[in-house]
C-alpha atoms as a PDB file:
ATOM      1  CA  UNK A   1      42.146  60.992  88.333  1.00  0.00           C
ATOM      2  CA  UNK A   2      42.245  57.796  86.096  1.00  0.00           C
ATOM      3  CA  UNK A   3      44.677  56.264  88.794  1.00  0.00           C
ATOM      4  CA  UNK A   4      46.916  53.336  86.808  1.00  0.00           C
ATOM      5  CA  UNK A   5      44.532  53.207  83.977  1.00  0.00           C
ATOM      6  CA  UNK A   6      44.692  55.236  80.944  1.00  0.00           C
ATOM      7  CA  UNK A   7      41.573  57.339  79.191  1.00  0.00           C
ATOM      8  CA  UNK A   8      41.720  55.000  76.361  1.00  0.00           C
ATOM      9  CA  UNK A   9      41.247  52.053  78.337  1.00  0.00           C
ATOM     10  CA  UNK A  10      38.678  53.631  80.569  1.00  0.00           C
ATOM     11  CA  UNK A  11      36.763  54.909  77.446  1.00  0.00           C
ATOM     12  CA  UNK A  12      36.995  51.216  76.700  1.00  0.00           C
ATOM     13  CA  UNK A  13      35.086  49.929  79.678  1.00  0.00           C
ATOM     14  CA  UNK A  14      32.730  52.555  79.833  1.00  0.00           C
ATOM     15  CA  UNK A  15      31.758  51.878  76.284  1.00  0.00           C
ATOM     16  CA  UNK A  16      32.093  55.617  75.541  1.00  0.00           C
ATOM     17  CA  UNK A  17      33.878  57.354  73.008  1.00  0.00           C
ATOM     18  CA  UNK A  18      36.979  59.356  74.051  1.00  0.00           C
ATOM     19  CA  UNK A  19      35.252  62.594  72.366  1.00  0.00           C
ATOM     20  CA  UNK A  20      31.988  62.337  74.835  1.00  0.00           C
ATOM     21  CA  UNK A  21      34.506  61.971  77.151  1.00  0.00           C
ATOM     22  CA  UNK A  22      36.910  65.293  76.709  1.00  0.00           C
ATOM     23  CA  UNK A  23      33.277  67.359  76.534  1.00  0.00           C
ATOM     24  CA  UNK A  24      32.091  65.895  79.209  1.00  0.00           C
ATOM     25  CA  UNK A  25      35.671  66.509  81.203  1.00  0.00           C
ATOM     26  CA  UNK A  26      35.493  70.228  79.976  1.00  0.00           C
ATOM     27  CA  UNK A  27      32.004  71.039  81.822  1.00  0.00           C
ATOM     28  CA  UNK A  28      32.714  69.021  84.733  1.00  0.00           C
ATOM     29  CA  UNK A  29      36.556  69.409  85.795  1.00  0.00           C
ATOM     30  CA  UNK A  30      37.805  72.016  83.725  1.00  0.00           C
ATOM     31  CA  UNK A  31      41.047  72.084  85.532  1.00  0.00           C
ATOM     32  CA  UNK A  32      41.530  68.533  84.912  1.00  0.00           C
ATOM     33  CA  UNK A  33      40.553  68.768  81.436  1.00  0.00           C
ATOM     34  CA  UNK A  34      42.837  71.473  80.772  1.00  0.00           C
ATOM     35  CA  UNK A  35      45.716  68.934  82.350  1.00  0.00           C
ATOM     36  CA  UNK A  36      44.986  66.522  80.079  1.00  0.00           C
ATOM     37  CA  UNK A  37      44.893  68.229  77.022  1.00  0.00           C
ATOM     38  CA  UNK A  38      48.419  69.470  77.828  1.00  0.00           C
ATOM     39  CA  UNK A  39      49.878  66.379  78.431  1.00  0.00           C
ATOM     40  CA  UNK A  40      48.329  64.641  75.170  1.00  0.00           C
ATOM     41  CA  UNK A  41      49.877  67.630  73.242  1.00  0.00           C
ATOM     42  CA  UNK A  42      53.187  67.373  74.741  1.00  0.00           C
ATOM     43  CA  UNK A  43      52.774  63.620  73.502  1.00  0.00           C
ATOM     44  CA  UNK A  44      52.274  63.982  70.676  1.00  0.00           C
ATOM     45  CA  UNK A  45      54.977  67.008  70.047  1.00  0.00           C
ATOM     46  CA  UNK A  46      57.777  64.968  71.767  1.00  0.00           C
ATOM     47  CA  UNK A  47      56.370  61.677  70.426  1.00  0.00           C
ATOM     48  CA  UNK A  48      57.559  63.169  66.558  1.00  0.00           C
ATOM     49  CA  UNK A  49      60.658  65.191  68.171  1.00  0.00           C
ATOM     50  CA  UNK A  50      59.232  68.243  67.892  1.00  0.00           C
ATOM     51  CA  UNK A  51      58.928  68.241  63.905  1.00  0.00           C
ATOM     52  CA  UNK A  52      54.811  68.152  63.828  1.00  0.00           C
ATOM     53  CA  UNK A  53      53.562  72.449  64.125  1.00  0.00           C
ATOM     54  CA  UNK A  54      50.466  73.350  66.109  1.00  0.00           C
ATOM     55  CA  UNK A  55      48.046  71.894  62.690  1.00  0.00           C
ATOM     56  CA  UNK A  56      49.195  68.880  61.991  1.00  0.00           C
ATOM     57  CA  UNK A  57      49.099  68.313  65.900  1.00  0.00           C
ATOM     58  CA  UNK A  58      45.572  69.491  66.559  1.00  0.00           C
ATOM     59  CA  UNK A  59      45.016  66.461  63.219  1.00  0.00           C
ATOM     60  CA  UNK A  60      46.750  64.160  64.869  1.00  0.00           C
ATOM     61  CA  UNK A  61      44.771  64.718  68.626  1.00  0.00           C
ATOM     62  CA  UNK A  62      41.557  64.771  66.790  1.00  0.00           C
ATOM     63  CA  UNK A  63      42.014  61.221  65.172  1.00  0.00           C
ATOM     64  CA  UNK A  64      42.927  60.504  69.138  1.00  0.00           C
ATOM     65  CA  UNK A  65      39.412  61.653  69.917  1.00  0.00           C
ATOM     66  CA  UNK A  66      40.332  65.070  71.332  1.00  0.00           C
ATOM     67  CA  UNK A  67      38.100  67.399  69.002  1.00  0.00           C
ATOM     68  CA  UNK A  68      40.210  70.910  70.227  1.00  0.00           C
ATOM     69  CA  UNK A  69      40.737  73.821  68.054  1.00  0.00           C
ATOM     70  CA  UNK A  70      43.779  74.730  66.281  1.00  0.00           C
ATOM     71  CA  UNK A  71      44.173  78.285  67.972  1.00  0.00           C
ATOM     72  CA  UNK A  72      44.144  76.398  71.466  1.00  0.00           C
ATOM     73  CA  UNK A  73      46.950  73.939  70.411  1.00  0.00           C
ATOM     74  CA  UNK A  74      49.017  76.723  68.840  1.00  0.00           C
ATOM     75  CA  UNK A  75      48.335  78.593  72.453  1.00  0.00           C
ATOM     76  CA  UNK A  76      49.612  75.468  74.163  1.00  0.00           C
ATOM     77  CA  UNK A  77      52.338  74.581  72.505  1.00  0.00           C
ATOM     78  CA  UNK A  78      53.742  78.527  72.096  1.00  0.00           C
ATOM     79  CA  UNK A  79      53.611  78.782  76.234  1.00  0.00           C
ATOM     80  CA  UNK A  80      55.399  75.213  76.561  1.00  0.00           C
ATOM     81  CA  UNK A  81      58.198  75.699  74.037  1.00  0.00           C
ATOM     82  CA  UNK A  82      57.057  72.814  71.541  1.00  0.00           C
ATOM     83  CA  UNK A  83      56.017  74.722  68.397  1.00  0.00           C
ATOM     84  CA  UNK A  84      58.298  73.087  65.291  1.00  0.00           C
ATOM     85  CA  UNK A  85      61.659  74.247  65.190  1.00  0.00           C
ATOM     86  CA  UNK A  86      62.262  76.452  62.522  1.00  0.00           C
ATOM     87  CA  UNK A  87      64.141  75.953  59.192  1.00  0.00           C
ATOM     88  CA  UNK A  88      67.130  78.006  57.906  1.00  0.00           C
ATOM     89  CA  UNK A  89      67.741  79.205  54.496  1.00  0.00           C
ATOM     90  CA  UNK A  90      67.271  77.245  51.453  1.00  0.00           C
ATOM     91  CA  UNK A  91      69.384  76.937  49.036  1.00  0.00           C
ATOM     92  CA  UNK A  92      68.978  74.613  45.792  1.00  0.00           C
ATOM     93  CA  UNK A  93      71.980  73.919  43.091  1.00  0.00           C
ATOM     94  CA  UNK A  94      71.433  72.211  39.257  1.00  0.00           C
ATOM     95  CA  UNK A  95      74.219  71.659  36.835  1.00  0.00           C
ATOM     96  CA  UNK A  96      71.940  71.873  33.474  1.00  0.00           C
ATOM     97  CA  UNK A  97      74.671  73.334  31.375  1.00  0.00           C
ATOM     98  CA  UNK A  98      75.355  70.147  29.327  1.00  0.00           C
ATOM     99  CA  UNK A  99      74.989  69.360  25.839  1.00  0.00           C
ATOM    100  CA  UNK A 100      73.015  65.906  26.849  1.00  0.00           C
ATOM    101  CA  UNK A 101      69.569  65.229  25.668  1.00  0.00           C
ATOM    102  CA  UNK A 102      66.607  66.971  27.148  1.00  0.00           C
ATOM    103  CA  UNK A 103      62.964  65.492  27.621  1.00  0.00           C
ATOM    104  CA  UNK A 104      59.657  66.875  27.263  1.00  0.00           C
ATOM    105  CA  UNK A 105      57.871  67.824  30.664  1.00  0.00           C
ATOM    106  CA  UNK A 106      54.834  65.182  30.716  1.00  0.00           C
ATOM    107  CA  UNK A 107      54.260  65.693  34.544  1.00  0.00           C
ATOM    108  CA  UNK A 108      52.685  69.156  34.363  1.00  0.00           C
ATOM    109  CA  UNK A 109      50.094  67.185  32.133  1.00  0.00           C
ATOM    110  CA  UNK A 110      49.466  64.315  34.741  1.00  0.00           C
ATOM    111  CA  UNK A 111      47.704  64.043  37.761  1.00  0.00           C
ATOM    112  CA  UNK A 112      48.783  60.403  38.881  1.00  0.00           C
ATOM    113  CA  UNK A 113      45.544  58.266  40.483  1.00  0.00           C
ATOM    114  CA  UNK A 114      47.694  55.233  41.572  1.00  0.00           C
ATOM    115  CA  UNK A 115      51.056  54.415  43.020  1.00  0.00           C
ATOM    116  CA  UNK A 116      53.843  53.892  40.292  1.00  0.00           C
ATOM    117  CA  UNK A 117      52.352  55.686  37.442  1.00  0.00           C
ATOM    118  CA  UNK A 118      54.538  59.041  37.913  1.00  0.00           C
ATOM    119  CA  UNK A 119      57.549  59.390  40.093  1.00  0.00           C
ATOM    120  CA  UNK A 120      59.702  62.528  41.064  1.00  0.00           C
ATOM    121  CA  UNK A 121      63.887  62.721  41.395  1.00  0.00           C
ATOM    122  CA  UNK A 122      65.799  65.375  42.923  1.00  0.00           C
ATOM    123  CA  UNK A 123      69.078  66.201  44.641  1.00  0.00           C
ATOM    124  CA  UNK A 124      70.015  68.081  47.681  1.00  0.00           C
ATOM    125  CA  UNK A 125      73.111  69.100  49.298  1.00  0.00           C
ATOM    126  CA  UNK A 126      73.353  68.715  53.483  1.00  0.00           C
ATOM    127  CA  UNK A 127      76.842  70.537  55.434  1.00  0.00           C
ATOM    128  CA  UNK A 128      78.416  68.679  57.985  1.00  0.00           C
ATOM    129  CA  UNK A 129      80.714  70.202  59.943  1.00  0.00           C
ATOM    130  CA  UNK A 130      83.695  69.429  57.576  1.00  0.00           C
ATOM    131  CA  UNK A 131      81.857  68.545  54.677  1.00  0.00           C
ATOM    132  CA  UNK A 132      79.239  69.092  52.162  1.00  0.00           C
ATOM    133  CA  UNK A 133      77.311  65.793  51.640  1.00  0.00           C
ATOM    134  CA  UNK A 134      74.418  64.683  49.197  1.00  0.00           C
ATOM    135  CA  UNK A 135      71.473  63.347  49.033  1.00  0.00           C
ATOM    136  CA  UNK A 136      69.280  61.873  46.091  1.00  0.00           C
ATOM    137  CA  UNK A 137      65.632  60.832  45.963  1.00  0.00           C
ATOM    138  CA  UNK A 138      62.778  59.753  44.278  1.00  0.00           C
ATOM    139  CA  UNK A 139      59.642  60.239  45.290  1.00  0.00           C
ATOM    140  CA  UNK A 140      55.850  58.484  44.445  1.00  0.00           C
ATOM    141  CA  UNK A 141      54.248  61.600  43.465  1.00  0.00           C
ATOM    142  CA  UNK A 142      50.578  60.361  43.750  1.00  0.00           C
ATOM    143  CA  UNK A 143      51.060  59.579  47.794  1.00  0.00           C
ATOM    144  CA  UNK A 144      54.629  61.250  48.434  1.00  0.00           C
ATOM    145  CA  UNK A 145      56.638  58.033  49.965  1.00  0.00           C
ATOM    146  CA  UNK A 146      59.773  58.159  49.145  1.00  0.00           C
ATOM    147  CA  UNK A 147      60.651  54.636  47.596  1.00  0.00           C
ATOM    148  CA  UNK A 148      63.966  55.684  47.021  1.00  0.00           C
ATOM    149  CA  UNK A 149      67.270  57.332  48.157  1.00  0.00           C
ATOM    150  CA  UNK A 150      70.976  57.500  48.543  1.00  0.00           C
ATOM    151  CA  UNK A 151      73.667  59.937  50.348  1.00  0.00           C
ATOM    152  CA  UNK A 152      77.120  60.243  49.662  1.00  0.00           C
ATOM    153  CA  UNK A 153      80.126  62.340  49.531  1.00  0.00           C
ATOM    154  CA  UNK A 154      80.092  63.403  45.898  1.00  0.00           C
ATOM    155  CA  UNK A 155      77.660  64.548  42.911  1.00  0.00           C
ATOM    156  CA  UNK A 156      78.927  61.654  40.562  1.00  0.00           C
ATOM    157  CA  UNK A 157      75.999  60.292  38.144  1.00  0.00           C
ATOM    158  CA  UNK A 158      76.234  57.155  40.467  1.00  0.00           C
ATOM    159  CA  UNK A 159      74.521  59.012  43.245  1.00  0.00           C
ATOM    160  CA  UNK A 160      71.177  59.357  41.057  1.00  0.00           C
ATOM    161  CA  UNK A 161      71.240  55.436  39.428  1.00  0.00           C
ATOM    162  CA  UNK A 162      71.805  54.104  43.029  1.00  0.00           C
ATOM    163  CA  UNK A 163      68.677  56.213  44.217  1.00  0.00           C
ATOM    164  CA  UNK A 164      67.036  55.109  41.044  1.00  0.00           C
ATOM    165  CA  UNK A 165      67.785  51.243  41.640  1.00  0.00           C
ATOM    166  CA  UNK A 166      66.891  51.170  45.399  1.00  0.00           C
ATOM    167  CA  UNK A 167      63.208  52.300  44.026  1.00  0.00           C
ATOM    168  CA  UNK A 168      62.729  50.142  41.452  1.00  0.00           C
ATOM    169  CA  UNK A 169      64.052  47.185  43.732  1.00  0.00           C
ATOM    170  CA  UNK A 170      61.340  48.445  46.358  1.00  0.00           C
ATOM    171  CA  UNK A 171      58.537  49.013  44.072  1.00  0.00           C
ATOM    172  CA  UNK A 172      58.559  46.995  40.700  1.00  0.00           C
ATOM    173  CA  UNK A 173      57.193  49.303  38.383  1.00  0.00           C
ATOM    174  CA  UNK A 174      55.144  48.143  35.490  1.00  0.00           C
ATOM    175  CA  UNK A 175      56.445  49.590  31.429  1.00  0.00           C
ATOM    176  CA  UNK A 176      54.923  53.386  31.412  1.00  0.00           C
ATOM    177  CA  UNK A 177      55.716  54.565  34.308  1.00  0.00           C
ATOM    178  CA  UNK A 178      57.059  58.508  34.114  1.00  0.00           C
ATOM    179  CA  UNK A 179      59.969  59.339  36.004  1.00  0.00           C
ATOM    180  CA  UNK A 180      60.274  63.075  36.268  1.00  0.00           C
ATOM    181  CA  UNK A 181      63.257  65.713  37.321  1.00  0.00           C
ATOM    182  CA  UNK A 182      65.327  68.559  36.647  1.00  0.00           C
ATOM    183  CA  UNK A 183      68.079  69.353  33.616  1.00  0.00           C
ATOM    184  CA  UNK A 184      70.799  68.096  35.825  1.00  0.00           C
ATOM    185  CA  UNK A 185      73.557  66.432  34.429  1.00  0.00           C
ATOM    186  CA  UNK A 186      72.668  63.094  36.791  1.00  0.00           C
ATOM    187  CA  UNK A 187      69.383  62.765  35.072  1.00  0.00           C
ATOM    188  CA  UNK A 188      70.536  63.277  31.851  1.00  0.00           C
ATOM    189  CA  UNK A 189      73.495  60.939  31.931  1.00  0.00           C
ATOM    190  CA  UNK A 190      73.874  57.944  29.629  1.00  0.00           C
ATOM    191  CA  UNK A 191      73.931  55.260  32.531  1.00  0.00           C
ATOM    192  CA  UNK A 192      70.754  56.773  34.432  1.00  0.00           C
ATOM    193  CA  UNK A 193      68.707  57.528  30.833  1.00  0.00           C
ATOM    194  CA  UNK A 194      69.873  53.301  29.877  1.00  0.00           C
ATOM    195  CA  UNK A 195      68.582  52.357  33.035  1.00  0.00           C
ATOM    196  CA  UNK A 196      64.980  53.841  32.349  1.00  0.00           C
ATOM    197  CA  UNK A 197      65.126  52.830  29.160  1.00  0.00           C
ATOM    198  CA  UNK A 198      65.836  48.818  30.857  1.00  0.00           C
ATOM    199  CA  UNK A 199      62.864  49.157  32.787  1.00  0.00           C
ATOM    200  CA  UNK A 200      60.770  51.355  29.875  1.00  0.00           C
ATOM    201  CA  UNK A 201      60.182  53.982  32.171  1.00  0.00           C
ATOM    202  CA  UNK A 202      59.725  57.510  30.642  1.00  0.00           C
ATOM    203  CA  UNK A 203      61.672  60.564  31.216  1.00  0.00           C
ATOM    204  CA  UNK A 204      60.456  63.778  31.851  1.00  0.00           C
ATOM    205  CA  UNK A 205      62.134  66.920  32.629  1.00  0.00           C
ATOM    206  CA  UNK A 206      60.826  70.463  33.869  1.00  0.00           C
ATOM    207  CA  UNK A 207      60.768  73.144  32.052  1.00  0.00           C
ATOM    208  CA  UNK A 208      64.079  75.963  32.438  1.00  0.00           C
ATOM    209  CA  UNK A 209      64.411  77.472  36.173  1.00  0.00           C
ATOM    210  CA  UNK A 210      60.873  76.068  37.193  1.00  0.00           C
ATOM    211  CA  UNK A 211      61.105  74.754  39.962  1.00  0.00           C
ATOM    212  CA  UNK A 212      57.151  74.354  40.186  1.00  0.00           C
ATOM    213  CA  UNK A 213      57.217  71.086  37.903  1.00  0.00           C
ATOM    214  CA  UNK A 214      59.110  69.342  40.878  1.00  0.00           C
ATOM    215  CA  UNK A 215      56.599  70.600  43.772  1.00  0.00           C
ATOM    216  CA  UNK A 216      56.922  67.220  45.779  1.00  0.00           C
ATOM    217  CA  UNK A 217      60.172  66.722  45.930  1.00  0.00           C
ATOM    218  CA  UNK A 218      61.117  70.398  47.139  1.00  0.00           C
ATOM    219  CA  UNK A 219      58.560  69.980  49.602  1.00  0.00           C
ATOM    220  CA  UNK A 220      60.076  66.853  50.781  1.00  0.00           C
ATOM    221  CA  UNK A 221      63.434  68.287  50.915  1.00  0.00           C
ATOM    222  CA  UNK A 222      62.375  71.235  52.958  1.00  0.00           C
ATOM    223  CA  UNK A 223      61.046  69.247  55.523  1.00  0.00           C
ATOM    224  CA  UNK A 224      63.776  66.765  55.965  1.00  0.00           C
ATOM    225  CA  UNK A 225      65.748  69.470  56.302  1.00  0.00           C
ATOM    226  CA  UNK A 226      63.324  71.614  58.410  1.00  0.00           C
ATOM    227  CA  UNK A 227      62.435  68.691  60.984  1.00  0.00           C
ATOM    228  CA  UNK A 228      65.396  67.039  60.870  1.00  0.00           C
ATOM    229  CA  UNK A 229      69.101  68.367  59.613  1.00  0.00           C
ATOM    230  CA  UNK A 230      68.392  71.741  60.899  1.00  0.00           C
ATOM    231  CA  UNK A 231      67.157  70.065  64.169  1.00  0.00           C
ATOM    232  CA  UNK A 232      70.233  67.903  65.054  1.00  0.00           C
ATOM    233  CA  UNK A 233      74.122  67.887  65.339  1.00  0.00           C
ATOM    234  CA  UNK A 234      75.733  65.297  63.230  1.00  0.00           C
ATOM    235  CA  UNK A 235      79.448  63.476  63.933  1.00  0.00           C
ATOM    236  CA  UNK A 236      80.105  62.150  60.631  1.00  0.00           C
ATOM    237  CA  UNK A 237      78.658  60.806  57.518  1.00  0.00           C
ATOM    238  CA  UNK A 238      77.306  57.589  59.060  1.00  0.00           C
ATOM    239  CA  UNK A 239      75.900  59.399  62.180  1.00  0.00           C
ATOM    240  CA  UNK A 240      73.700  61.513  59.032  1.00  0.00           C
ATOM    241  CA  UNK A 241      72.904  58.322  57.180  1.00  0.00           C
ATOM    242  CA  UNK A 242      71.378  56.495  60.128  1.00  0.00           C
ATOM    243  CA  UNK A 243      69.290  59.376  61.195  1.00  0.00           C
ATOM    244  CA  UNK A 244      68.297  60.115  57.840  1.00  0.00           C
ATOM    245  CA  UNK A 245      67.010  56.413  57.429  1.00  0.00           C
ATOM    246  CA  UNK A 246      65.338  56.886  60.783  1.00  0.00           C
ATOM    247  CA  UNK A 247      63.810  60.098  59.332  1.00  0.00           C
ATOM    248  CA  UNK A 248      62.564  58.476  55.730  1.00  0.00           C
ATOM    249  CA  UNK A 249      61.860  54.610  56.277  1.00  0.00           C
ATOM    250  CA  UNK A 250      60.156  54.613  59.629  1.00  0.00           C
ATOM    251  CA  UNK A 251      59.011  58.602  60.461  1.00  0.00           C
ATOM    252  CA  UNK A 252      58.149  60.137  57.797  1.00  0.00           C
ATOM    253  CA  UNK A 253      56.973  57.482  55.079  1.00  0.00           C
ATOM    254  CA  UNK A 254      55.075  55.383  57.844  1.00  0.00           C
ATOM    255  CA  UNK A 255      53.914  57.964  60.552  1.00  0.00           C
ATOM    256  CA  UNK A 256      54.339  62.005  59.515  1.00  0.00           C
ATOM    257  CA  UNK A 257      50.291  63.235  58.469  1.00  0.00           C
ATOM    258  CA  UNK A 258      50.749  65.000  55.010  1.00  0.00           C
ATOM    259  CA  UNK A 259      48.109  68.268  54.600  1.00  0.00           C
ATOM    260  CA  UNK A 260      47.790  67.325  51.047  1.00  0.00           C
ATOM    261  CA  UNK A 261      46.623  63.630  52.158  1.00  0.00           C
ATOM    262  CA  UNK A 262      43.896  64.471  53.912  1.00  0.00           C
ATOM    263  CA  UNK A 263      46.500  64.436  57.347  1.00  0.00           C
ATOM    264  CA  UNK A 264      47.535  60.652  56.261  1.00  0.00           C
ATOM    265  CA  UNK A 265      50.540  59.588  56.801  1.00  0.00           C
ATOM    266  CA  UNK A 266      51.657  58.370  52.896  1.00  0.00           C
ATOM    267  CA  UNK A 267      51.882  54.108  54.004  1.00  0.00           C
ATOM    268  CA  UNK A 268      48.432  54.676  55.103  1.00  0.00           C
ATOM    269  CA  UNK A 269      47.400  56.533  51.993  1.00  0.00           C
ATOM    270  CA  UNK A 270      48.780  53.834  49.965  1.00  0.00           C
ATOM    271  CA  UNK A 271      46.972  51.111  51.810  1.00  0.00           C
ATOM    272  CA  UNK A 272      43.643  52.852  51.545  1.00  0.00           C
ATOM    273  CA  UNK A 273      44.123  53.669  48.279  1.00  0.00           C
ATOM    274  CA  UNK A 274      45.057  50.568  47.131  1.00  0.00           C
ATOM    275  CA  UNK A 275      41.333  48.755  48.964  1.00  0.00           C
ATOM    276  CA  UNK A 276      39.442  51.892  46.813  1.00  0.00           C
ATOM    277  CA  UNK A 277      41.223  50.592  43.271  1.00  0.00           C
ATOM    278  CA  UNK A 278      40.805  47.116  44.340  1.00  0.00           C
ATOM    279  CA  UNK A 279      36.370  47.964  43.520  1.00  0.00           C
ATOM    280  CA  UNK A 280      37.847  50.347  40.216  1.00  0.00           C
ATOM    281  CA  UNK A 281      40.861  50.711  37.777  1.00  0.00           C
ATOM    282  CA  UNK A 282      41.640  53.761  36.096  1.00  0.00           C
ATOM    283  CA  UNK A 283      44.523  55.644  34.685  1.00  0.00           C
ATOM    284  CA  UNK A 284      46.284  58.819  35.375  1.00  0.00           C
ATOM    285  CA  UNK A 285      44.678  61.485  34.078  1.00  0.00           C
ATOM    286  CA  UNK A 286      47.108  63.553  30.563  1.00  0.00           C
ATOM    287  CA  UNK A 287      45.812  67.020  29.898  1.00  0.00           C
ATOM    288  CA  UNK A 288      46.352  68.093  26.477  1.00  0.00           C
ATOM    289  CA  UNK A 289      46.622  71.733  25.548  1.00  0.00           C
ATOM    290  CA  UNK A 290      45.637  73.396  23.013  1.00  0.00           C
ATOM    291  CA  UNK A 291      48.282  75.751  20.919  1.00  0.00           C
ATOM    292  CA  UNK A 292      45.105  78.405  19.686  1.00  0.00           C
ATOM    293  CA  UNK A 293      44.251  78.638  23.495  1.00  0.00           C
ATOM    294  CA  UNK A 294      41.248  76.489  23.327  1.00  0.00           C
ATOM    295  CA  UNK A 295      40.171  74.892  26.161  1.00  0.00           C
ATOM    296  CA  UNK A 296      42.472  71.397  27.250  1.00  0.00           C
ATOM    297  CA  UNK A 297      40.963  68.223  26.803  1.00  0.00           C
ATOM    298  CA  UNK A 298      41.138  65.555  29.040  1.00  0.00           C
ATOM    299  CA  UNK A 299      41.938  61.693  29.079  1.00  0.00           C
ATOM    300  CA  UNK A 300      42.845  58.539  31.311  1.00  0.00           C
ATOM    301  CA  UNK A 301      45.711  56.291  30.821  1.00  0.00           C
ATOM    302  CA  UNK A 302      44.475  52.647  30.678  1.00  0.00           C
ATOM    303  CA  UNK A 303      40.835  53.941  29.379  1.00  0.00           C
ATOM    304  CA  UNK A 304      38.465  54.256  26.396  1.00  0.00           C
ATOM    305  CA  UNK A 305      39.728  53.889  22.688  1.00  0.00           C
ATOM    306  CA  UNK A 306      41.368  57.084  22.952  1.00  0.00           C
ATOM    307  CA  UNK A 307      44.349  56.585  24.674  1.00  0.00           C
ATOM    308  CA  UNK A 308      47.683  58.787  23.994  1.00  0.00           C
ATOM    309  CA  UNK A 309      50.226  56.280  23.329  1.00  0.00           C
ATOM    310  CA  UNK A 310      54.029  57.057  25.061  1.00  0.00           C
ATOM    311  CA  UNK A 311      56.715  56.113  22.889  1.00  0.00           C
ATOM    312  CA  UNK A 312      58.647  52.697  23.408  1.00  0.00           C
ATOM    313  CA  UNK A 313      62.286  53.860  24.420  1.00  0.00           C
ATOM    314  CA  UNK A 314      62.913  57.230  26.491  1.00  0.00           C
ATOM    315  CA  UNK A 315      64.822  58.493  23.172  1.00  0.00           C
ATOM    316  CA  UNK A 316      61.889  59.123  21.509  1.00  0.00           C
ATOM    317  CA  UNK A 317      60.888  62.459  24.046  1.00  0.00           C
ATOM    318  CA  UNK A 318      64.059  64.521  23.189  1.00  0.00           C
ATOM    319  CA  UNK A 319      63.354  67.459  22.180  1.00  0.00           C
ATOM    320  CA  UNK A 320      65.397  71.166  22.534  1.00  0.00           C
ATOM    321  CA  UNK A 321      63.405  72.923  25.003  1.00  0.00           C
ATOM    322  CA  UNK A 322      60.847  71.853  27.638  1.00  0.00           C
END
């Protein structure tokens, strides 16, 4: 129809928008409409390898200017073979059976409102054909990037500090940022607890078999592993590591829409985030609950006269239970 030039470029002359233009297709040429609405979604699917399902698709066609419902899309993609492929049992391990210290949980009472104020840690295993591998990560929790990881053969405490130093390298933390994960022996070590202490980052641990406290990061791991490990064939430990860097660094931190970003991808969230608290500061927000059952008061970090203060060195948060 468009002969050598493409609808963008078309809509581009015509001074139209590329919505007007898909209605207008749809009462006119319905056939040809139809046409190109199945290309653009097979674009799009093949475009992220197949990893994106039939909503985060239909997002990313209607910031392309094709308004087309969900259902339709799903339709599509279930007739040409391009829904997401599907993930494979879970399974999640934790050494916590240590005698090392134990910190209070401080990220059930946050809800972060800027990058670098509360980060998330976790550790996953990955089987190669002769091997079990692993892979640790921290995550920003306020926009989900991963600013830090490492894989390797074994579940040594070095695997955690090297995932730990590649994020504070990338991101520069100011004093009072939280750093939160599970009871594992990694986290609790005396080389990863002297490194927060270094940069005065606070610990924080979840509470016993709760694996709710660490939302983000499971959710992270079940889609690298959904979209990606389960997805692909790997030779060796190097063949995993490239792809995985592929996967992190320039898929899913820069391009992969994220439901609970408003379908942003999280480099964009960051940048828009960061024009918004260029007009306004604040702090995270620290719920505070009360032990008669009273209803939980509420402050910022950073704001008023009534700021909690966090204590100086990580040591101070130990405590027996979570």
């Amino acid at each position: 129809m468009q002969g050598s030039l493409s609808i963008e470029r078309m809509c581009e002359l015509m001074r139209v928008s590329r919505t007007s233009f898909y209605r207008t297709l749809q009462q006119r040429e319905p056939q040809e409409e139809s046409m190109e609405v199945r290309s653009a979604i097979q674009r799009v699917a093949l475009e992220h390898r197949r990893r994106y399902g039939y909503r985060r698709v239909t997002a990313e066609l209607r910031r392309r200017g094709m308004p087309l419902n969900h259902k339709r899309v799903a339709r599509i993609m279930r007739e040409d073979n391009l829904l997401a492929v599907r993930r494979k049992q879970f399974v999640a391990t934790t050494d916590s059976n240590h005698a090392l210290e134990i910190y209070l949980n401080l990220a059930r009472r946050m809800t972060p409102t800027a990058i670098n104020q509360l980060w998330v840690a976790d550790i996953t295993y990955i089987r190669l054909l002769n091997e079990f591998v692993y892979l640790a990560l921290v995550l920003d929790s306020f926009s989900r990037k991963v600013v830090g990881w490492k894989l390797d053969r074994t579940l040594v405490s070095r695997l955690a500090t090297d995932a730990l130093e590649s994020a504070i390298a990338a991101r520069n933390p100011l004093p009072g940022l939280v750093h939160h994960s599970d009871r594992g022996i990694q986290y609790a070590s005396g080389e990863y607890v002297a490194i927060l202490r270094k940069y005065e980052i606070v610990p924080s641990m979840s509470r016993p078999a709760n694996p709710y406290d660490n939302a983000s990061c499971e959710s992270f791991i079940k889609t690298l592993k959904r979209e990606e490990i389960y997805a692909n064939e790997y030779q060796d430990l190097d063949h995993l590591r490239s792809n995985i860097e592929e996967f992190i660094e320039r898929y899913y931190n820069q391009k992969r829409l994220h439901s609970a970003l408003g379908y942003r991808s999280p480099e964009e969230f960051e940048e828009q985030a960061g024009q918004e608290s260029s007009l306004t500061t604040t702090g995270a927000t620290v719920r505070f609950f009360s032990p008669t059952g009273e209803k939980a008061s509420t402050v910022l970090l950073g704001e008023g006269t009534q700021t909690p203060s966090l204590p100086q060195t990580p040591s101070l948060l130990g405590e027996s239970t979570g």
